[in-house]
N, C-alpha and C. Protein backbone atom coordinates (compact mmCIF):
# COMPACT_ATOMS: atom_id res chain seq x y z
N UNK A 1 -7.49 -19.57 11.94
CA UNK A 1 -7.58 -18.21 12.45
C UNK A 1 -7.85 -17.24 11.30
N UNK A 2 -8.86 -16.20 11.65
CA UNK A 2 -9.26 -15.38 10.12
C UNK A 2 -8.27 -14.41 10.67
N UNK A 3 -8.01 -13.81 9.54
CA UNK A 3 -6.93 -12.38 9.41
C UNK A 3 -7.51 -11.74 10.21
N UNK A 4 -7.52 -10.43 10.44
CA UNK A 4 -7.58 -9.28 10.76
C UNK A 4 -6.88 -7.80 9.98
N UNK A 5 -7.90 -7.28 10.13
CA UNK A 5 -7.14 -5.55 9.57
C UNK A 5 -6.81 -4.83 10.85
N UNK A 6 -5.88 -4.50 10.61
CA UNK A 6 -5.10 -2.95 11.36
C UNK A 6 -4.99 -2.08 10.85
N UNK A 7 -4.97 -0.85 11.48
CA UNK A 7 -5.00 0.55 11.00
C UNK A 7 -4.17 1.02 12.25
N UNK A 8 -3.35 1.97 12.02
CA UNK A 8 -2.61 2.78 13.17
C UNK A 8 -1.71 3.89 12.22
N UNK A 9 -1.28 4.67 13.52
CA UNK A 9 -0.48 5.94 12.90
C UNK A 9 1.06 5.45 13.47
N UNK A 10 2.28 5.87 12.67
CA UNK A 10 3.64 5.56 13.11
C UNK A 10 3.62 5.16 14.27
N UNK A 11 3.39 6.09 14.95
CA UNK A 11 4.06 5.78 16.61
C UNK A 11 3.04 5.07 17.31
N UNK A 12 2.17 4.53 17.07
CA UNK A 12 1.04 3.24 17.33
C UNK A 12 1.46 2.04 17.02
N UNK A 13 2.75 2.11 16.06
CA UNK A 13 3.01 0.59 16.08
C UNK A 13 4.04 -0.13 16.63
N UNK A 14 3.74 -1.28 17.34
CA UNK A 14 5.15 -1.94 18.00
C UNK A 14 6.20 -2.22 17.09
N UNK A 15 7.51 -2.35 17.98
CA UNK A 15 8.69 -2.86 16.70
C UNK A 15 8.83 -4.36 16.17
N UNK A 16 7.76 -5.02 16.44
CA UNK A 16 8.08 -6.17 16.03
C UNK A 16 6.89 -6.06 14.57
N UNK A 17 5.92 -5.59 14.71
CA UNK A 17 5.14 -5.45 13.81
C UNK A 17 5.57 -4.37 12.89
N UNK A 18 6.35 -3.11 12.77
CA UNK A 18 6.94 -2.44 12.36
C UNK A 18 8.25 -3.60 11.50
N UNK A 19 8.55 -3.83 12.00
CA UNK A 19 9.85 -4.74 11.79
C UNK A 19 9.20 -5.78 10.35
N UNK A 20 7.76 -6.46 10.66
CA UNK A 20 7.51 -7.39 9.84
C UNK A 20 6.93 -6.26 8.63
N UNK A 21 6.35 -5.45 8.90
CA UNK A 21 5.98 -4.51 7.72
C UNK A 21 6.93 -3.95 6.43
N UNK A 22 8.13 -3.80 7.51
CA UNK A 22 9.03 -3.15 6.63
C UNK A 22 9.92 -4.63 6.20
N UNK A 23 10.03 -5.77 6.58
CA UNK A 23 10.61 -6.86 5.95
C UNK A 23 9.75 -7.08 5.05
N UNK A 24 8.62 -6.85 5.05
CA UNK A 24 7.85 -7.77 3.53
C UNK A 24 7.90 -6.84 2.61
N UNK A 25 8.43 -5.19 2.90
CA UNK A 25 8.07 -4.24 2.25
C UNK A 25 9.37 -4.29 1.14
N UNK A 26 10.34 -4.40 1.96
CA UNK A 26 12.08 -4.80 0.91
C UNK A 26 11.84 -6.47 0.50
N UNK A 27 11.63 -7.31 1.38
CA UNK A 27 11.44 -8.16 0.09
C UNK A 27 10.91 -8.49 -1.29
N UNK A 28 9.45 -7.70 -1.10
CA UNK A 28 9.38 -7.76 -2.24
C UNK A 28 9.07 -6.45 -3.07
N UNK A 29 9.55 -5.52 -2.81
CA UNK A 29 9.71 -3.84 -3.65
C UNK A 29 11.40 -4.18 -4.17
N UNK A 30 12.06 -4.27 -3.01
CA UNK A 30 13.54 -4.28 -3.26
C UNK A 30 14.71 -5.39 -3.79
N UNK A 31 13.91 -6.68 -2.96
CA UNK A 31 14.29 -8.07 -3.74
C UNK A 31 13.91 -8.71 -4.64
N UNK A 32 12.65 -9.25 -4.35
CA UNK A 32 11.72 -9.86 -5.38
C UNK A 32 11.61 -8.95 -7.43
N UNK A 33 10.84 -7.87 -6.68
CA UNK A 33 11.16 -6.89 -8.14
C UNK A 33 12.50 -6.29 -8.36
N UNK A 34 13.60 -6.84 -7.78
CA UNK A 34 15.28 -6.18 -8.38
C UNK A 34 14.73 -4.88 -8.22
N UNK A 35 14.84 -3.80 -7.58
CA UNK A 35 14.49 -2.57 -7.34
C UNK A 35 15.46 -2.15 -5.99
N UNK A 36 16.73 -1.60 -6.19
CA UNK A 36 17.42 -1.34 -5.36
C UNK A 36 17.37 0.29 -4.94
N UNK A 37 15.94 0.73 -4.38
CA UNK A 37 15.80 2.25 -4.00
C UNK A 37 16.03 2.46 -2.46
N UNK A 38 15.46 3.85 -1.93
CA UNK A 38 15.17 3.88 -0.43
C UNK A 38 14.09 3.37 -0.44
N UNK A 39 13.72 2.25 -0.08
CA UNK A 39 12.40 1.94 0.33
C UNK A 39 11.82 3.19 1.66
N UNK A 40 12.93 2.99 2.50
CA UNK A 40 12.39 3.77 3.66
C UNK A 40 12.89 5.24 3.69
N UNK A 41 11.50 5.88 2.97
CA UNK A 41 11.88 7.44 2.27
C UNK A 41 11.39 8.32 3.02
N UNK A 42 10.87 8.08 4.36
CA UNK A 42 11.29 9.41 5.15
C UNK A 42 9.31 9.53 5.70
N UNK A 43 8.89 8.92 4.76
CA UNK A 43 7.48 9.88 4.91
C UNK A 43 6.24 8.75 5.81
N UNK A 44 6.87 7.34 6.17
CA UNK A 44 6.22 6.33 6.78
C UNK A 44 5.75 6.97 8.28
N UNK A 45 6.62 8.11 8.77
CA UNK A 45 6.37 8.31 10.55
C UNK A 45 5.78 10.10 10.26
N UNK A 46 5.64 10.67 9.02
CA UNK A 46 4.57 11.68 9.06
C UNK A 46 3.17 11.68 10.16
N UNK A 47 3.01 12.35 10.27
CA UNK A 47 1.42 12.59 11.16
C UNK A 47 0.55 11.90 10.60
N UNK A 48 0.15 12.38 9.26
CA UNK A 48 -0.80 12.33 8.39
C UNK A 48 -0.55 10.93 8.28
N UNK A 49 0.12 9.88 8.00
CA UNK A 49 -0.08 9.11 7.55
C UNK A 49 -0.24 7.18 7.88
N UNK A 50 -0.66 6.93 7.59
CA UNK A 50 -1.66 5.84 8.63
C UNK A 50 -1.09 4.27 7.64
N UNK A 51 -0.82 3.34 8.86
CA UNK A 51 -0.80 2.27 8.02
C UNK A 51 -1.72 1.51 8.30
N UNK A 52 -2.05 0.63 7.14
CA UNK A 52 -2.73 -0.60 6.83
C UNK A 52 -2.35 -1.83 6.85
N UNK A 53 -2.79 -2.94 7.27
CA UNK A 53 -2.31 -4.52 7.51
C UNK A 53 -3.38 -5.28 7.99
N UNK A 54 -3.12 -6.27 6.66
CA UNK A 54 -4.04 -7.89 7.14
C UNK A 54 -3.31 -8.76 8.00
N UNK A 55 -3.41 -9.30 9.16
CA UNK A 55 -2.21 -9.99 9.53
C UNK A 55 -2.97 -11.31 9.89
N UNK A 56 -2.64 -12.60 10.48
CA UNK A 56 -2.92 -13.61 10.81
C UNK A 56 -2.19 -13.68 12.13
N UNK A 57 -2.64 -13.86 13.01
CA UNK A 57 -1.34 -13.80 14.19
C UNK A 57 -0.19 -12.65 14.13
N UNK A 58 0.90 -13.02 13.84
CA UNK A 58 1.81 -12.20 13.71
C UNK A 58 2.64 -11.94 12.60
N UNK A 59 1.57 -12.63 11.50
CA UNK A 59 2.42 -12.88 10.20
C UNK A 59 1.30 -11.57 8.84
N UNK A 60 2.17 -11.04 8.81
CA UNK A 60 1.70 -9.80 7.81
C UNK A 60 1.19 -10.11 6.37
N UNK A 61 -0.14 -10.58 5.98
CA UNK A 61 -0.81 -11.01 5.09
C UNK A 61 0.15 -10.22 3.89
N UNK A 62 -1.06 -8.73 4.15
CA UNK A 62 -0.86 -7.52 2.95
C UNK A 62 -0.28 -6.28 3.77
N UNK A 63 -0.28 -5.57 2.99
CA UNK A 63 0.00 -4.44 3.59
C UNK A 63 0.01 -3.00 2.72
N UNK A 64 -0.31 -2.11 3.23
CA UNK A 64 -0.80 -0.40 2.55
C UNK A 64 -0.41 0.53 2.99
N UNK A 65 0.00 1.82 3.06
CA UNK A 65 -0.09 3.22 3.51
C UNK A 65 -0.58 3.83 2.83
N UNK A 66 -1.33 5.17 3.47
CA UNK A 66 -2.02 5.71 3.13
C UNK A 66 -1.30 7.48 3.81
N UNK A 67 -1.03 7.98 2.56
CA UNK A 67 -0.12 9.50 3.39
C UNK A 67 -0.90 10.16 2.89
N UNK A 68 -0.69 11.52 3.73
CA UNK A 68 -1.60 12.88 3.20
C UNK A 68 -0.56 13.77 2.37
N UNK A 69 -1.18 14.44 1.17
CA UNK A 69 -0.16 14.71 0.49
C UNK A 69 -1.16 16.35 0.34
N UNK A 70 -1.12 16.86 1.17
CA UNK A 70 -1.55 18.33 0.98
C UNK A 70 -2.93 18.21 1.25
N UNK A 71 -3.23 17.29 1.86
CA UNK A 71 -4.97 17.17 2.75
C UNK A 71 -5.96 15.90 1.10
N UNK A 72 -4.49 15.80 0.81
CA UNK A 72 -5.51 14.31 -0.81
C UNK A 72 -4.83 13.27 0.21
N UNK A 73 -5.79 12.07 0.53
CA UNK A 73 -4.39 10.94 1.00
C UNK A 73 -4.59 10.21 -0.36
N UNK A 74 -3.24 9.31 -0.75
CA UNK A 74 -2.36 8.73 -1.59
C UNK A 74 -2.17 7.34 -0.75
N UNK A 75 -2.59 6.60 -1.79
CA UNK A 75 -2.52 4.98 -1.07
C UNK A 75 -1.15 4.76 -1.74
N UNK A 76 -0.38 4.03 -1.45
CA UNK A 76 0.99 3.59 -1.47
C UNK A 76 1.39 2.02 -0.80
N UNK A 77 2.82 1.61 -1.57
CA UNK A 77 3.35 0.49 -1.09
C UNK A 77 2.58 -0.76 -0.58
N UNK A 78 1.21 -1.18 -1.65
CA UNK A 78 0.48 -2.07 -1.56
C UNK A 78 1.27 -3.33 -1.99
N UNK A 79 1.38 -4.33 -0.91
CA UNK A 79 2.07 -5.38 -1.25
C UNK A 79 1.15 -6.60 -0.30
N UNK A 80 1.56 -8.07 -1.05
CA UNK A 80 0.94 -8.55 -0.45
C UNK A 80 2.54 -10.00 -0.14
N UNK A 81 2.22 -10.54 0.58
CA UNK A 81 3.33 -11.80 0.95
C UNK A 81 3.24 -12.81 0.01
N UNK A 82 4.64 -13.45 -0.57
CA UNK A 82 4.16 -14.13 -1.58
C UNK A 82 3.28 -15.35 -1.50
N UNK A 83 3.39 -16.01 0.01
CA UNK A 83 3.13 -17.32 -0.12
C UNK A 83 1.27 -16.87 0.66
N UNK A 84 1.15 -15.34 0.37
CA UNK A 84 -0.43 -15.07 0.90
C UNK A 84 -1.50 -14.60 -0.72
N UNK A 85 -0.50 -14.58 -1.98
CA UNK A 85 -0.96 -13.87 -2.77
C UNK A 85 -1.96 -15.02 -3.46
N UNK A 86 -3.39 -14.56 -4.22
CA UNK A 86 -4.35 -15.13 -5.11
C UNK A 86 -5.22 -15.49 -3.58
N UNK A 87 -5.32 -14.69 -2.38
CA UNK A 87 -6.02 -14.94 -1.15
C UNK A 87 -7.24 -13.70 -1.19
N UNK A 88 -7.32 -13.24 -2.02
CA UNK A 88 -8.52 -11.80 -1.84
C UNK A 88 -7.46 -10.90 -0.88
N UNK A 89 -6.66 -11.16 -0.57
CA UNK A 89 -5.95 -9.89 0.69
C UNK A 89 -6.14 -8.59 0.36
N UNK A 90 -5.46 -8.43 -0.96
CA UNK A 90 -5.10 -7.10 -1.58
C UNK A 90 -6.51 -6.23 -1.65
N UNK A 91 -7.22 -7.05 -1.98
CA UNK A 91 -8.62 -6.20 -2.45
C UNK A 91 -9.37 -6.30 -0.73
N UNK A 92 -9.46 -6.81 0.11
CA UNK A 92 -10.19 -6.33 1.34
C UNK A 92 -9.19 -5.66 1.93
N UNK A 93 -7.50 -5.35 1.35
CA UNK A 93 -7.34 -4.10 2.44
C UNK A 93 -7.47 -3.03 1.72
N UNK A 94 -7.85 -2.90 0.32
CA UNK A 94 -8.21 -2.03 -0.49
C UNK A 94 -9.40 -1.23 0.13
N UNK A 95 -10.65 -2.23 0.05
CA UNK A 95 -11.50 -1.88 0.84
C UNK A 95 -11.71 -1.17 2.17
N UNK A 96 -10.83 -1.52 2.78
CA UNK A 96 -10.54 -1.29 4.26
C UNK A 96 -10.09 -0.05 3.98
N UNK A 97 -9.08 0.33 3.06
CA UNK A 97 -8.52 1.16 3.17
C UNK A 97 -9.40 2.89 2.84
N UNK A 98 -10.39 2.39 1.78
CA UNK A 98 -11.32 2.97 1.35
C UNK A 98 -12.22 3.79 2.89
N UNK A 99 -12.40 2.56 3.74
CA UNK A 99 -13.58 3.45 4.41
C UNK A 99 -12.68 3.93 5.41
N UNK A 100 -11.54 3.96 5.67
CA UNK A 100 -10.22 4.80 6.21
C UNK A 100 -10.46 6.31 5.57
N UNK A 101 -10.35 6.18 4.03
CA UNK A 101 -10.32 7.77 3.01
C UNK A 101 -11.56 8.39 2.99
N UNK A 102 -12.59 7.21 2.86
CA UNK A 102 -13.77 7.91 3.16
C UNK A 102 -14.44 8.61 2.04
N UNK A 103 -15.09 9.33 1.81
CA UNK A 103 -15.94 9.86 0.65
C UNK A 103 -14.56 11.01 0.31
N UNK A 104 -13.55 11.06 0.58
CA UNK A 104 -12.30 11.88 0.01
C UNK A 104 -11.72 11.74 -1.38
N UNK A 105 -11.70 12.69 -2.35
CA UNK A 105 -10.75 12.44 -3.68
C UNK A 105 -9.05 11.59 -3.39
N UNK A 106 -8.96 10.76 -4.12
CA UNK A 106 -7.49 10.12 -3.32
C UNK A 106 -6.87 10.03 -4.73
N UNK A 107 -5.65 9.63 -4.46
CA UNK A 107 -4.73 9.33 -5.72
C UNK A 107 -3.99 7.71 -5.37
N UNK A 108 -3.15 7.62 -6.19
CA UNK A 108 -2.10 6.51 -6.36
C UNK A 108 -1.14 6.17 -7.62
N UNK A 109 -0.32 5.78 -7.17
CA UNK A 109 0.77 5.33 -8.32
C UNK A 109 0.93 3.60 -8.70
N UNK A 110 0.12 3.89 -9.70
CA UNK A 110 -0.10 2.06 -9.87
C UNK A 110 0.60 1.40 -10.96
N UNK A 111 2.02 0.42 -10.65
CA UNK A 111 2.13 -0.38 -11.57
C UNK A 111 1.20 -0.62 -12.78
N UNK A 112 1.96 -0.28 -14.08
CA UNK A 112 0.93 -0.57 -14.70
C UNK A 112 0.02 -2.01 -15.16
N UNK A 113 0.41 -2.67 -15.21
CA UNK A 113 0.11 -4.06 -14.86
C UNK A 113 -1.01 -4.52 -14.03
N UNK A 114 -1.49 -3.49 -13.20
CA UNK A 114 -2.61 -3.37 -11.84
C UNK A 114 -3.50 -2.54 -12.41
N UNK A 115 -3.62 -2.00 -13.32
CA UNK A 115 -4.53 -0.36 -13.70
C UNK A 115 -5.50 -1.50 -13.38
N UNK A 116 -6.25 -2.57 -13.88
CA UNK A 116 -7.38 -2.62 -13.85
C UNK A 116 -7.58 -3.55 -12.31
N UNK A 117 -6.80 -3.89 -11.25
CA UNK A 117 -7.15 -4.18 -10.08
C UNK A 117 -7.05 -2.78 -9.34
N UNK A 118 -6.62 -1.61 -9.67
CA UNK A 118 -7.34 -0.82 -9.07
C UNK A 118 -8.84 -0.15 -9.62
N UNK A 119 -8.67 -0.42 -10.82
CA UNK A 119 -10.13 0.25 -11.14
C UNK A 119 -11.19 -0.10 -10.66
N UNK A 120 -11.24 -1.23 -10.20
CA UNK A 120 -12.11 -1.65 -9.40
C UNK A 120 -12.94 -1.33 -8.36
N UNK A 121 -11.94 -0.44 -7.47
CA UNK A 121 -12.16 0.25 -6.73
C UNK A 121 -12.64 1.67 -6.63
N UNK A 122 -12.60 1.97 -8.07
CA UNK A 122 -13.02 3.11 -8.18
C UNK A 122 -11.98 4.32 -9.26
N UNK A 123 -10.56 3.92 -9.27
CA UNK A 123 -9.52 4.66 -9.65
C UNK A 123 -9.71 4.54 -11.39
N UNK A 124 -9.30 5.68 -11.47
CA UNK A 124 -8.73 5.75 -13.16
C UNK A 124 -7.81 6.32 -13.57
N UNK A 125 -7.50 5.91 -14.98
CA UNK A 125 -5.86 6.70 -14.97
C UNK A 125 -5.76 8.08 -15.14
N UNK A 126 -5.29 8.68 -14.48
CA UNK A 126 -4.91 10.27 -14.47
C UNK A 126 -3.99 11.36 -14.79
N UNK A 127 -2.97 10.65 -15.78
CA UNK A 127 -2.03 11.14 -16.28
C UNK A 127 -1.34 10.29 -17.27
N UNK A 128 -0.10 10.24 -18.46
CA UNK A 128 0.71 9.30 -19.07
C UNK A 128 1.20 8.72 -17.78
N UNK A 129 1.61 7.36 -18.33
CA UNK A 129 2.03 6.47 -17.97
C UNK A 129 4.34 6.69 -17.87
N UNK A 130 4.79 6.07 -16.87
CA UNK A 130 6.07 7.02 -17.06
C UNK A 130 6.76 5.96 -16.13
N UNK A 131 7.94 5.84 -16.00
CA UNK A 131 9.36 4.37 -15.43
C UNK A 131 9.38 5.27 -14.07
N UNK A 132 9.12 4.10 -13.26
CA UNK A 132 9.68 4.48 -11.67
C UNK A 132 10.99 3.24 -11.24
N UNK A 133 12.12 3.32 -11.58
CA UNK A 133 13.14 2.12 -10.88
C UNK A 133 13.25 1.00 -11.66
N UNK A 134 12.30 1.44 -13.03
CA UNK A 134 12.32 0.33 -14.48
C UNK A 134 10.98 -0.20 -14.17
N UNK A 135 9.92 -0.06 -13.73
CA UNK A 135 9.01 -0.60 -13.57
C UNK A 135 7.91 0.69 -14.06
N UNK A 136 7.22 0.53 -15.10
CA UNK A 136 6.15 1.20 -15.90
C UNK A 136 5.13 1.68 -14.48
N UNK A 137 4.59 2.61 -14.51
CA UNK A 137 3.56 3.01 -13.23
C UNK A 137 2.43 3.96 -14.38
N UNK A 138 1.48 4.02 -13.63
CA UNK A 138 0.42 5.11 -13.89
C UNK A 138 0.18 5.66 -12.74
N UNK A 139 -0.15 7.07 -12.90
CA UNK A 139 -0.83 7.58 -11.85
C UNK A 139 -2.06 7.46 -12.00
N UNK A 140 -3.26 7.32 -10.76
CA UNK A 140 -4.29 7.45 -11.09
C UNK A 140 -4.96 8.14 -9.90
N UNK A 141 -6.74 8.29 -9.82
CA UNK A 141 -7.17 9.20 -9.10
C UNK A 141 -8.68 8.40 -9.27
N UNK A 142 -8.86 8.80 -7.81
CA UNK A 142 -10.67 8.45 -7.77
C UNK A 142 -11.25 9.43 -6.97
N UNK A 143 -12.54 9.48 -7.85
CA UNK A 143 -13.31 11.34 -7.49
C UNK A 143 -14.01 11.16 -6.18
């Protein structure tokens, strides 16, 4: 069975798929990387802001959001499943996510470790580099 991409806004998504989004989202933000934050910070059921998912059936490949942060959207909480990762996932929901933003200026906060799997896409770094939860990040931006 080939994946599939999804796109929907908060209240478009069922709770079982909601449910698997936000389990892969603490496993590996909150478990996997020892990172004991709010994962769930308030801004996932905004208007503006739209999620992304590769899924196979009912099993959540990758996964993205994409929020509006004053009319810029901001890609966020790109994760992929461990036993789905070195599958291209990350980079076709990248893509995906792209013709979602559209010819729009966007931002992101990228592990630094990733600067150059996002550059790929277009992003560069846009500010010093600075600790989010002990984990090094860059911000970056694509025109």
């Amino acid at each position: 069975m080939q994946p599939e991409t999804h796109v929907a806004a908060f209240r478009d998504l069922d709770v079982s798929t909601l449910y698997a989004i936000m389990k892969l989202r603490v496993d590996v933000f909150v478990v996997e990387q020892k990172c004991p934050y709010p994962e769930l910070d308030g801004r996932d059921d905004e208007p503006g802001t739209r999620h992304v998912w590769l899924a196979r059936g009912d099993e959540i490949l990758a996964y993205l959001r994409i929020l509006d942060d004053n009319g810029t959207p901001r890609i966020g909480r790109v994760v992929t499943a461990p036993d789905a990762r070195k599958g291209g996932h990350a980079s076709r929901l990248m893509e995906h996510a792209l013709t979602v933003i559209g010819s729009r200026p966007s931002t992101l906060e990228a592990q630094a470790h990733l600067t150059g799997f996002y550059s790929r896409f277009g992003y560069a770094e846009a500010g010093p580099g600075y600790l989010e939860d002990g984990i090094p990040h860059v911000p970056m931006k694509r025109a």
